[in-house]
Protein backbone atom coordinates (compact mmCIF):
# COMPACT_ATOMS: atom_id res chain seq x y z
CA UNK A 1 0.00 0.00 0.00
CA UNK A 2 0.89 3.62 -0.37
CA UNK A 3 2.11 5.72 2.04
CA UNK A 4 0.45 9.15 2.48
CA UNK A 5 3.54 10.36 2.60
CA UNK A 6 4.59 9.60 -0.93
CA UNK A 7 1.58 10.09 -2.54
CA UNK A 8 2.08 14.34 -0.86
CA UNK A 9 5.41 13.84 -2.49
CA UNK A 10 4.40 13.03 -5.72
CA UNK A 11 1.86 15.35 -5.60
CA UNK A 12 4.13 18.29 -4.99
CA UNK A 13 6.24 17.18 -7.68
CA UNK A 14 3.69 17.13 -10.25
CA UNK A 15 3.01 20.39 -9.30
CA UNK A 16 6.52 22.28 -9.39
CA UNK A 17 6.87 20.16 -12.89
CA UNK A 18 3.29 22.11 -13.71
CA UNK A 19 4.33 25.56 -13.27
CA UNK A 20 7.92 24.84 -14.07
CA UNK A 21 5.95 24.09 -17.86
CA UNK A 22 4.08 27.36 -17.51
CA UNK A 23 7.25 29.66 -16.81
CA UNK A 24 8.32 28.02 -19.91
CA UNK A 25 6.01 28.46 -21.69
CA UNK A 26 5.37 32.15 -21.01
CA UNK A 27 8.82 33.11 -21.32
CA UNK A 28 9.07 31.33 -25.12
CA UNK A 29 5.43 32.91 -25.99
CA UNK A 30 7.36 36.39 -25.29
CA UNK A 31 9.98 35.96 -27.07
CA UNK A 32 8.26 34.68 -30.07
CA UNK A 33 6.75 37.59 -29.87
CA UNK A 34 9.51 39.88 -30.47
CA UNK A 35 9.56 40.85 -34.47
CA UNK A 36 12.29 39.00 -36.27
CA UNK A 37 13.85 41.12 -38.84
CA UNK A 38 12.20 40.49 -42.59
CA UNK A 39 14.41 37.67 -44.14
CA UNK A 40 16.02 39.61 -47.45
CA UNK A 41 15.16 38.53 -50.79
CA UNK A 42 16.90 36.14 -52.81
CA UNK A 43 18.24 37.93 -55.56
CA UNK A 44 20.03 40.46 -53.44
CA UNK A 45 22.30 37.63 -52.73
CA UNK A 46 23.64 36.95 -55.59
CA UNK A 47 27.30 36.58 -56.54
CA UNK A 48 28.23 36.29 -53.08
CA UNK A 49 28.83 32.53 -52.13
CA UNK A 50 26.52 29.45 -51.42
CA UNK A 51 26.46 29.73 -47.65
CA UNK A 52 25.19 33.17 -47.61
CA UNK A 53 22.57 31.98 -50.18
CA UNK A 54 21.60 29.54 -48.42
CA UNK A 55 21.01 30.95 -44.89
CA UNK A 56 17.87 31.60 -45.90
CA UNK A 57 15.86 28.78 -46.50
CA UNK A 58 13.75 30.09 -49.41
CA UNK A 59 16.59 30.43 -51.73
CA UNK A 60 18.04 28.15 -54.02
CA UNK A 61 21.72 28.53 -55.18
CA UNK A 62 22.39 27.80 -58.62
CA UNK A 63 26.55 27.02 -59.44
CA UNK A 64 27.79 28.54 -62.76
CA UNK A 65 25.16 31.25 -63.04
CA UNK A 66 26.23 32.19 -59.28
CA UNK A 67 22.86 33.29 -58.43
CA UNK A 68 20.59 33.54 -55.65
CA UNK A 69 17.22 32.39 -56.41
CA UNK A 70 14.02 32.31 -55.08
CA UNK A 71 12.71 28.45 -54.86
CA UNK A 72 10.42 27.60 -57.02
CA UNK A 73 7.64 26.86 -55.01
CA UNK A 74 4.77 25.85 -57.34
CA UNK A 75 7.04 22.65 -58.68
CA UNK A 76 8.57 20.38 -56.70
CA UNK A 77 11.87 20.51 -58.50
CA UNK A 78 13.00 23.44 -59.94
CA UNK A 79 13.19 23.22 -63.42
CA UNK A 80 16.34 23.31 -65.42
CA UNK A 81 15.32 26.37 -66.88
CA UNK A 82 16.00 28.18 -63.82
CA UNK A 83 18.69 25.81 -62.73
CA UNK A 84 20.58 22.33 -64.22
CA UNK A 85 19.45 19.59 -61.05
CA UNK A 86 22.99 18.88 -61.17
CA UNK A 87 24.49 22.79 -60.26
CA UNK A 88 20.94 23.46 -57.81
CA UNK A 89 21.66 23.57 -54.58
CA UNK A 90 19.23 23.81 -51.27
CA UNK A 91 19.71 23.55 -47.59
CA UNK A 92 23.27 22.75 -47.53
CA UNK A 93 26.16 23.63 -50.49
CA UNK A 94 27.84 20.27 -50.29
CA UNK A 95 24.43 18.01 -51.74
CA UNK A 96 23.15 18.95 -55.06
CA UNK A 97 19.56 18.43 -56.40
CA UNK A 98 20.55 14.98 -58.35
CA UNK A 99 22.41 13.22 -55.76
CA UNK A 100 19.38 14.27 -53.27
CA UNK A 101 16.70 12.45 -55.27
CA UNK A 102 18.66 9.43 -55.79
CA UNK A 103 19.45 9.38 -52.45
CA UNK A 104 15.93 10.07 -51.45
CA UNK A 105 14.63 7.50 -53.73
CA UNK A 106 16.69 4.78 -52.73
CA UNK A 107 16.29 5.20 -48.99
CA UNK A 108 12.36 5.19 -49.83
CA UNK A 109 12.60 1.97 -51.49
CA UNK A 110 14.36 0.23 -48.92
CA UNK A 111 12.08 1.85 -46.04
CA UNK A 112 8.85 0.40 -48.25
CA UNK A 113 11.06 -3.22 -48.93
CA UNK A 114 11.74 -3.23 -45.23
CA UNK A 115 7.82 -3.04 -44.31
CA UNK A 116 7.06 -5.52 -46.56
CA UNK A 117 9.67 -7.63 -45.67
CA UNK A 118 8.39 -7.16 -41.84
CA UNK A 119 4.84 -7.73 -42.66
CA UNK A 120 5.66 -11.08 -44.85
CA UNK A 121 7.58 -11.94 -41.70
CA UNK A 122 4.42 -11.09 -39.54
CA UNK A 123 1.84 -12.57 -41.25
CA UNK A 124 4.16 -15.86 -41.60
CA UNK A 125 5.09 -15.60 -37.91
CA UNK A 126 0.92 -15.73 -37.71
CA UNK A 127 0.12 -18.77 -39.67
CA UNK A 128 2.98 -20.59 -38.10
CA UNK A 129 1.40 -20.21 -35.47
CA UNK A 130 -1.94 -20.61 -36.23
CA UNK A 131 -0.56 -24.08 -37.43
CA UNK A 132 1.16 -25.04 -34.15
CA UNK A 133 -2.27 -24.04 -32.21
CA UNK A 134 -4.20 -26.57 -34.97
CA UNK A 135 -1.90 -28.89 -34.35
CA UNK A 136 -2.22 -28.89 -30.33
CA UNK A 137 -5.74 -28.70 -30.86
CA UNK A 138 -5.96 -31.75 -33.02
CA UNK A 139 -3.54 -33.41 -30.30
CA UNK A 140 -5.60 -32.52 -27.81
CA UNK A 141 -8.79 -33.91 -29.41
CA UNK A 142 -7.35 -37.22 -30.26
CA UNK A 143 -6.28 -37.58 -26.41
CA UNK A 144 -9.70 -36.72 -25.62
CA UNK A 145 -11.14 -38.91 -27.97
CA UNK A 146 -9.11 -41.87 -26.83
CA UNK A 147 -9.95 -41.44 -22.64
CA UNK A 148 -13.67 -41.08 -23.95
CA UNK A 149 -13.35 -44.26 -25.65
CA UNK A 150 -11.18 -45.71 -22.57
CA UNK A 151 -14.08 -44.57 -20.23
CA UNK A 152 -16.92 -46.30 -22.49
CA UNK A 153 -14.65 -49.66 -23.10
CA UNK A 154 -14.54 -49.53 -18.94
CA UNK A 155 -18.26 -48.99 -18.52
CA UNK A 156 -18.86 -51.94 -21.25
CA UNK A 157 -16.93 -54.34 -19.04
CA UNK A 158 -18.76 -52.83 -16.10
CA UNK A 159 -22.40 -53.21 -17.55
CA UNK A 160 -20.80 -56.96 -18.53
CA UNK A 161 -19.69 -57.82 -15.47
CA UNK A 162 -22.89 -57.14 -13.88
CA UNK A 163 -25.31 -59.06 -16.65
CA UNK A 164 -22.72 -62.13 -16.12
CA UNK A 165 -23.22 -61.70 -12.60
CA UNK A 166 -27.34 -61.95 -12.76
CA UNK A 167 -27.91 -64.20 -15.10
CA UNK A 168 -28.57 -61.53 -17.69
CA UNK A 169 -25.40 -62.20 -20.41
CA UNK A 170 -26.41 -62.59 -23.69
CA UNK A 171 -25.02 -65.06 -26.04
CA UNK A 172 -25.85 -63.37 -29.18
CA UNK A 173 -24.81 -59.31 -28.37
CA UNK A 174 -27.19 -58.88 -31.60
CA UNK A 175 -30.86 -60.43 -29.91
CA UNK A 176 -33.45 -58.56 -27.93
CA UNK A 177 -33.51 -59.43 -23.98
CA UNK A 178 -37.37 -60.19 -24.49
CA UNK A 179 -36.67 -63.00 -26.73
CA UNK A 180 -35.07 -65.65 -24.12
């Protein structure tokens, strides 16, 4: 059983941990508050370098042209009009568009191969087992079958026993008692 004691003690723990969260959370809602400074555009950071392009996470840094753009957010890819997959760059300088998708793509497929595989492995896990249980139960019913038939072999002898011991045997198993 609990003790009083430590049930007070959680209690006041739960508590500071309660307003512990609400200081947090009042002192992050302030300084959200406070107005960050308007990111600048893209294009006014071009011919600078890929890191300064890329602080912002808007822009999309294209190699040979050297320019700043603003991602093109209406496709998913930006097209090689604006920018050759292989020279766009986003979020970091050191992975370009191409090696992204195929790196994408091929960590996809083995995500979806690996929940297949796990889900063939389930579902064969499953009738294994379902198997096993058929098989116990079929075990089981035989061994029930064969003390049922044990028990009604015994009770024969039994019923016997007592006709021999009466007078009441029959000769022929196959004739009606009323007939001697």
């Amino acid at each position: 059983m609990v003790s009083t004691r430590s049930t007070m003690t959680g209690v006041c723990r739960a508590s500071v941990a309660a307003a512990a969260l609400a200081l947090c959370g009042v002192f992050l809602s302030t300084e959200a508050q406070t107005p960050d400074p308007a990111p600048s555009p893209c294009a006014s950071r071009s011919n600078s370098s890929c890191a300064d392009c890329l602080q912002n996470v808007t822009c999309l840094w294209c190699g040979p042209t050297q320019q700043c753009l603003d991602y093109p957010v209406r496709n998913i890819l930006p097209p090689s009009s604006v920018c050759p997959l292989t020279d766009a760059r986003w979020g970091v300088c050191w992975v370009n568009f191409q090696v992204l998708i195929i790196t994408m793509s091929v960590l996809a497929g083995i995500i979806i191969i690996a929940v297949l595989v796990c889900c063939c492995c389930c579902c064969k896990c499953e009738r294994v087992g379902s198997k096993r249980e058929d098989a116990k139960v079929e075990r089981q019913t035989r061994a029930r079958n064969a003390r049922q038939k044990a028990r009604r072999t015994e009770m024969q002898l039994r019923h016997d026993e007592i006709r021999q011991k009466y007078g009441l045997a029959k000769d022929n198993p196959y004739c009606r008692m009323d007939d001697r």
